[in-house]
Protein backbone atom coordinates (compact mmCIF):
# COMPACT_ATOMS: atom_id res chain seq x y z
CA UNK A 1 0.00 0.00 0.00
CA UNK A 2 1.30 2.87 -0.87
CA UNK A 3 0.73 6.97 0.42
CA UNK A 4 -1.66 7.82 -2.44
CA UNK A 5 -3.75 4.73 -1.57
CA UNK A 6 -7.00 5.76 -1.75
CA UNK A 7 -8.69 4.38 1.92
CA UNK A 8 -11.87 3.25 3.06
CA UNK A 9 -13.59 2.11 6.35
CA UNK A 10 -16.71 0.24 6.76
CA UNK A 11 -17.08 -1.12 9.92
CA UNK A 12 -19.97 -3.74 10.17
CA UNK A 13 -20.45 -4.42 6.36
CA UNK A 14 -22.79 -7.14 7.04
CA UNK A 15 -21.24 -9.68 4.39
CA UNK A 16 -19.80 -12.93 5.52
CA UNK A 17 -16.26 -15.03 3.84
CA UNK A 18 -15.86 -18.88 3.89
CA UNK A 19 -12.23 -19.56 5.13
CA UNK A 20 -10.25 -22.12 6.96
CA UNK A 21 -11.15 -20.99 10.94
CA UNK A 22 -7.60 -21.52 13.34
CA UNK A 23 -9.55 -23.20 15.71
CA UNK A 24 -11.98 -25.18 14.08
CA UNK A 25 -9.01 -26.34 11.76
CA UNK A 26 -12.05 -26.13 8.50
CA UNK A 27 -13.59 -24.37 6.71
CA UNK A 28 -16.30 -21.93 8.45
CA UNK A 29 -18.66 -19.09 7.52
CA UNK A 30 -16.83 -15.81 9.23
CA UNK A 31 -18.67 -12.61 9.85
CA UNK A 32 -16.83 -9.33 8.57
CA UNK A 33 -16.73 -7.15 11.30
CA UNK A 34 -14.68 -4.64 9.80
CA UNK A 35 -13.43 -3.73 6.37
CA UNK A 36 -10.26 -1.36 5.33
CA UNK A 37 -10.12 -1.21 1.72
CA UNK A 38 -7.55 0.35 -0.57
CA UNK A 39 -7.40 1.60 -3.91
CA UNK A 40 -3.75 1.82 -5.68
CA UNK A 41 -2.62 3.17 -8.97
CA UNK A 42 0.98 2.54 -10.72
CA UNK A 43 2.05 6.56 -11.21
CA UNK A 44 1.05 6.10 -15.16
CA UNK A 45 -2.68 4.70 -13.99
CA UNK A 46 -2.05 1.39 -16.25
CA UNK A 47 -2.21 -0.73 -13.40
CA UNK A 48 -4.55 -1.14 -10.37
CA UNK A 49 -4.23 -2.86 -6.52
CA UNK A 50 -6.79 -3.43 -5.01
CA UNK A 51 -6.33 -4.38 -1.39
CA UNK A 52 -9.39 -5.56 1.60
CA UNK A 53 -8.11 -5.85 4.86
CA UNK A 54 -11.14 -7.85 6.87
CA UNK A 55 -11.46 -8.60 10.42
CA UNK A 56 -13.13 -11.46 10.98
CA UNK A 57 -15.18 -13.83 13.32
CA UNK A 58 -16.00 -17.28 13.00
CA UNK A 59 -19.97 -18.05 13.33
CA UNK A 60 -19.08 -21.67 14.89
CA UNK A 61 -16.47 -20.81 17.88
CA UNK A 62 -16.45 -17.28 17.62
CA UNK A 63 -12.43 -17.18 17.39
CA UNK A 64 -11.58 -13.45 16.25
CA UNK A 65 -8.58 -13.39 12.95
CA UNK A 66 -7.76 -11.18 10.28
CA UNK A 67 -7.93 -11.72 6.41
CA UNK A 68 -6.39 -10.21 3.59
CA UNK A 69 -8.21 -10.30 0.21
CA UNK A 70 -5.29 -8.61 -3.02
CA UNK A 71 -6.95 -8.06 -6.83
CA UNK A 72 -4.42 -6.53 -9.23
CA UNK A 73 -5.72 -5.78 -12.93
CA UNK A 74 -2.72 -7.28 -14.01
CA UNK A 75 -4.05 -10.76 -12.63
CA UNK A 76 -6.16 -12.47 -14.38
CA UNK A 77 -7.91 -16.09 -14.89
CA UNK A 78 -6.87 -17.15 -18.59
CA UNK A 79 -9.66 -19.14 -19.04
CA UNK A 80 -12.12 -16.53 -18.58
CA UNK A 81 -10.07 -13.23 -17.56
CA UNK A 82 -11.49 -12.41 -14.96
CA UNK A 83 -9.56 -10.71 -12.11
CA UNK A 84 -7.75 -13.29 -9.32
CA UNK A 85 -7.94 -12.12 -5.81
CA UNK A 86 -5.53 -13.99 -3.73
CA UNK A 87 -6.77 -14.49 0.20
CA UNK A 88 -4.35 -14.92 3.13
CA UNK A 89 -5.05 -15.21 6.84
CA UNK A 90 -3.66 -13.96 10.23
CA UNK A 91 -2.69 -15.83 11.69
CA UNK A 92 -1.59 -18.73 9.38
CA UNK A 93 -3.54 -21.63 9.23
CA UNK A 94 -3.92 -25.18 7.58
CA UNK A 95 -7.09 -27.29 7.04
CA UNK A 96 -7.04 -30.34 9.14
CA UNK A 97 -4.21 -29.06 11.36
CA UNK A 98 -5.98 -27.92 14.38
CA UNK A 99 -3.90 -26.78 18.36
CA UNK A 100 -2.34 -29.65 20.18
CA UNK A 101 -4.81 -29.57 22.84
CA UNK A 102 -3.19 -29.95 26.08
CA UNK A 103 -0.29 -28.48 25.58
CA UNK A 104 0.04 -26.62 28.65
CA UNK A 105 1.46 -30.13 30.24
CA UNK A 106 4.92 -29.28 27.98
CA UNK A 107 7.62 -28.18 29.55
CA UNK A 108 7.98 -24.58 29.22
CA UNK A 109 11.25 -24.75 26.57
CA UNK A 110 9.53 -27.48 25.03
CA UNK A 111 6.34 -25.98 24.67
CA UNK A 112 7.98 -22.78 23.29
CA UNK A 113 9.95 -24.40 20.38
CA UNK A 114 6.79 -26.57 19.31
CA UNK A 115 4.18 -23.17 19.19
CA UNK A 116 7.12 -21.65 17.14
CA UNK A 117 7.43 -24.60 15.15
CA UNK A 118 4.00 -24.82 14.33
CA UNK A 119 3.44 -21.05 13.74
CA UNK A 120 6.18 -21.71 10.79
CA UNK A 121 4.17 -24.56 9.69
CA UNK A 122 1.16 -22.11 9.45
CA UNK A 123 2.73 -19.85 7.81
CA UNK A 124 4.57 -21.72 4.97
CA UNK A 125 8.54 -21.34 6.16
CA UNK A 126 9.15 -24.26 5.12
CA UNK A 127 12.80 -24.68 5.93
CA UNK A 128 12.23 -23.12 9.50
CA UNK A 129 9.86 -25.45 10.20
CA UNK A 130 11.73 -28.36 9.00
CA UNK A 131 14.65 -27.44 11.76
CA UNK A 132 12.07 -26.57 14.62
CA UNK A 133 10.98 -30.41 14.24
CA UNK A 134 14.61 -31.46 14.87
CA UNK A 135 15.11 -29.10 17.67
CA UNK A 136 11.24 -30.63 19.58
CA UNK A 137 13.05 -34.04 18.84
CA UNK A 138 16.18 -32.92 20.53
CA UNK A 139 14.27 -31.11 23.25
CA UNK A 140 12.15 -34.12 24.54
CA UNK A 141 15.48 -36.23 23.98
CA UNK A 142 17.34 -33.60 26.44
CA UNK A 143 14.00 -33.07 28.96
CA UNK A 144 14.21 -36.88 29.21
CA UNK A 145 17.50 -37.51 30.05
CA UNK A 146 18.21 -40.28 27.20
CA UNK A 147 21.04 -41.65 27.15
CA UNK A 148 23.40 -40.77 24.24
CA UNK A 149 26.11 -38.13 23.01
CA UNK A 150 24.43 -37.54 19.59
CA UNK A 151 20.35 -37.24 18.60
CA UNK A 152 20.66 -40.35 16.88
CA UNK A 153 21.82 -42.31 19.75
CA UNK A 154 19.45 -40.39 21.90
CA UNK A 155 16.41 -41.45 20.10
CA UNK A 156 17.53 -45.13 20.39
CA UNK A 157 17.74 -43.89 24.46
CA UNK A 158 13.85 -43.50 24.41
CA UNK A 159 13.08 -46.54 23.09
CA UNK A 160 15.40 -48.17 26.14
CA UNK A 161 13.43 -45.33 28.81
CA UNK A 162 10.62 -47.27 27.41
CA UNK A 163 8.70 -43.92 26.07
CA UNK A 164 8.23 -44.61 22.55
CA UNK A 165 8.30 -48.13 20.42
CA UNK A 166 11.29 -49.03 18.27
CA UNK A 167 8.78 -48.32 15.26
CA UNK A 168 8.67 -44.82 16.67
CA UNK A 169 12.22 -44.17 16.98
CA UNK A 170 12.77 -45.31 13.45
CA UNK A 171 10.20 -42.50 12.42
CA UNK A 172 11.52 -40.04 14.22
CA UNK A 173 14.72 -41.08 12.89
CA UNK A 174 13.59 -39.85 9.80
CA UNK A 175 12.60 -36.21 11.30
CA UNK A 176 16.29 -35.87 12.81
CA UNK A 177 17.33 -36.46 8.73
CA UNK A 178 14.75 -33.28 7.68
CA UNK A 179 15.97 -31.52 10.12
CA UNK A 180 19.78 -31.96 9.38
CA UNK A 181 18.84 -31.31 5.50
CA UNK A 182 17.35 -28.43 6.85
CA UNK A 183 19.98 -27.13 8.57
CA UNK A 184 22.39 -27.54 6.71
CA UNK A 185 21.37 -27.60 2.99
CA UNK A 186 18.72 -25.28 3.31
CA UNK A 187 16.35 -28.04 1.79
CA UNK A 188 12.72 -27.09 1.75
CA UNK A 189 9.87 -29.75 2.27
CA UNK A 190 6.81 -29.49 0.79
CA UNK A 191 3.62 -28.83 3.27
CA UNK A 192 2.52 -32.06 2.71
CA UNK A 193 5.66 -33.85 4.20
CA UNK A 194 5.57 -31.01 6.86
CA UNK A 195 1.93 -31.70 7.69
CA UNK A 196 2.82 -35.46 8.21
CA UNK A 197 6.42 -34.89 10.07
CA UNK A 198 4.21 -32.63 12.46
CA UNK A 199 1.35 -35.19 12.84
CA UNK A 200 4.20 -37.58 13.97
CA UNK A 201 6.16 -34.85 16.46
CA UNK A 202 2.51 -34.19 18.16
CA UNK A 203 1.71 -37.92 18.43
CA UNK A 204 5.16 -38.18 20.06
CA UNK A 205 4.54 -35.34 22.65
CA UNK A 206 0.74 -36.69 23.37
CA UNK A 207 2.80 -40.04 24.46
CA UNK A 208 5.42 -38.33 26.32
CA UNK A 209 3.84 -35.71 28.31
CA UNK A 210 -0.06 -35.32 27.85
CA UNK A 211 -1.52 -38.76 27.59
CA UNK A 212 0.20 -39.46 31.14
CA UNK A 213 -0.66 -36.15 32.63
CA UNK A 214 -4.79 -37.07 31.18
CA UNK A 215 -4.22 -40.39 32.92
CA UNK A 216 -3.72 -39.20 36.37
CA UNK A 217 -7.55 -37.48 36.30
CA UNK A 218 -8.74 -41.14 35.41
CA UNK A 219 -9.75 -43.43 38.78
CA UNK A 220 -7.54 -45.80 39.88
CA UNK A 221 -8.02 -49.82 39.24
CA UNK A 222 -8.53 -49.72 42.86
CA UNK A 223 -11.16 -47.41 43.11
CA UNK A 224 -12.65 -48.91 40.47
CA UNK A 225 -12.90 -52.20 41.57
CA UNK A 226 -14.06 -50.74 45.10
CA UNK A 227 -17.29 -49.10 43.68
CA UNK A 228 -17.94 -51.91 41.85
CA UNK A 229 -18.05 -53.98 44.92
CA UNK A 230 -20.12 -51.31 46.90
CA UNK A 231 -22.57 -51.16 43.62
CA UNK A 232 -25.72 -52.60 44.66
CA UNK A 233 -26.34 -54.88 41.23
């Protein structure tokens, strides 16, 4: 946007987008409770930007984002011509890919690197997001105490602490070599192997740390087996 944008405020516009809501993790009807919109010209009036900036709320959980909707004239659908607007959202999101609930059971370093992690996920930084998997790897490796002077011998340590499978460590074997390509040759994965490295890093951090935290609100096989003896059938 530049200074001779021409700028306009509606607020309550009473129109409604379909996008992908953070918190829902699909796609929802939003209400537009604001609009900014801009109007650009290049300096020789051959070109024009047009720019929405929407703030938004989802009609299903109510969670409050912000949406960007960009038209140029010089984009257009060759099929048909018509002008492309392009859409992103604040922040990031990806269908499918809702918060690790729960994760307030991490510990504090840990739980930093993975919202990080995933924020670059949300985002699209690929490569950064490819190296914050190592480093939640190498975190819970560390927090744990495994046994090892390298990740690769650490991972192998988790499987002897008896906190993930040897099936597991041979995934996450696999995230330690993403990481190091990411690292150190820069390599960028697409979303799709991203999406799936993450699903794995979660499930290993639900195993770790939540699911045992969850377990301690559950009765105990004592107390269960006591109120089924008091039961009266």
């Amino acid at each position: 946007m530049s200074h001779t944008a021409k700028i306009g405020i509606t607020p309550r516009p009473a129109t409604t987008v379909i996008v992908i809501c953070g918190e829902c993790s699909r796609r929802t009807e939003h209400e537009v409770l604001t609009k900014v919109s801009s109007h650009d010209q290049s300096p020789g009036g051959d070109i024009d930007v047009w720019d929405e900036f929407l703030t938004i709320q989802c009609r299903g959980c109510k969670t409050v984002s912000f949406c960007k909707e960009a038209t140029c004239s010089e984009d257009t659908d060759p099929d048909d011509g018509t002008l492309i607007t392009t859409t992103t959202l604040f922040p990031g999101r990806i269908e499918g890919r809702p918060p690790l609930n729960d994760d307030y059971h991490l510990p504090y370093e840990l739980k930093k690197i993975y919202q990080e992690s995933r924020s670059a996920l949300m985002e699209g930084l690929s490569v950064l997001t490819g190296i914050g998997i190592r480093a939640i790897v190498e975190t819970v490796c560390r927090e744990k105490n495994s046994p090892g002077g390298v990740l690769a011998a650490q991972i192998g340590g988790l499987v002897t602490l008896n906190l993930i499978t040897q099936t597991e460590a041979e995934i996450l074997h696999d995230l330690r070599f993403m990481g190091n390509k990411a690292a150190h040759e820069v390599k960028s994965h697409s979303t799709q192997e991203l999406n799936l490295a993450f699903d794995v890093v979660e499930h290993l951090l639900k195993a770790v740390y939540i699911l045992p935290e969850q377990a301690k609100r559950l009765p105990s096989e004592s107390k269960r087996r006591n109120s089924e003896e008091d039961a009266p059938w």
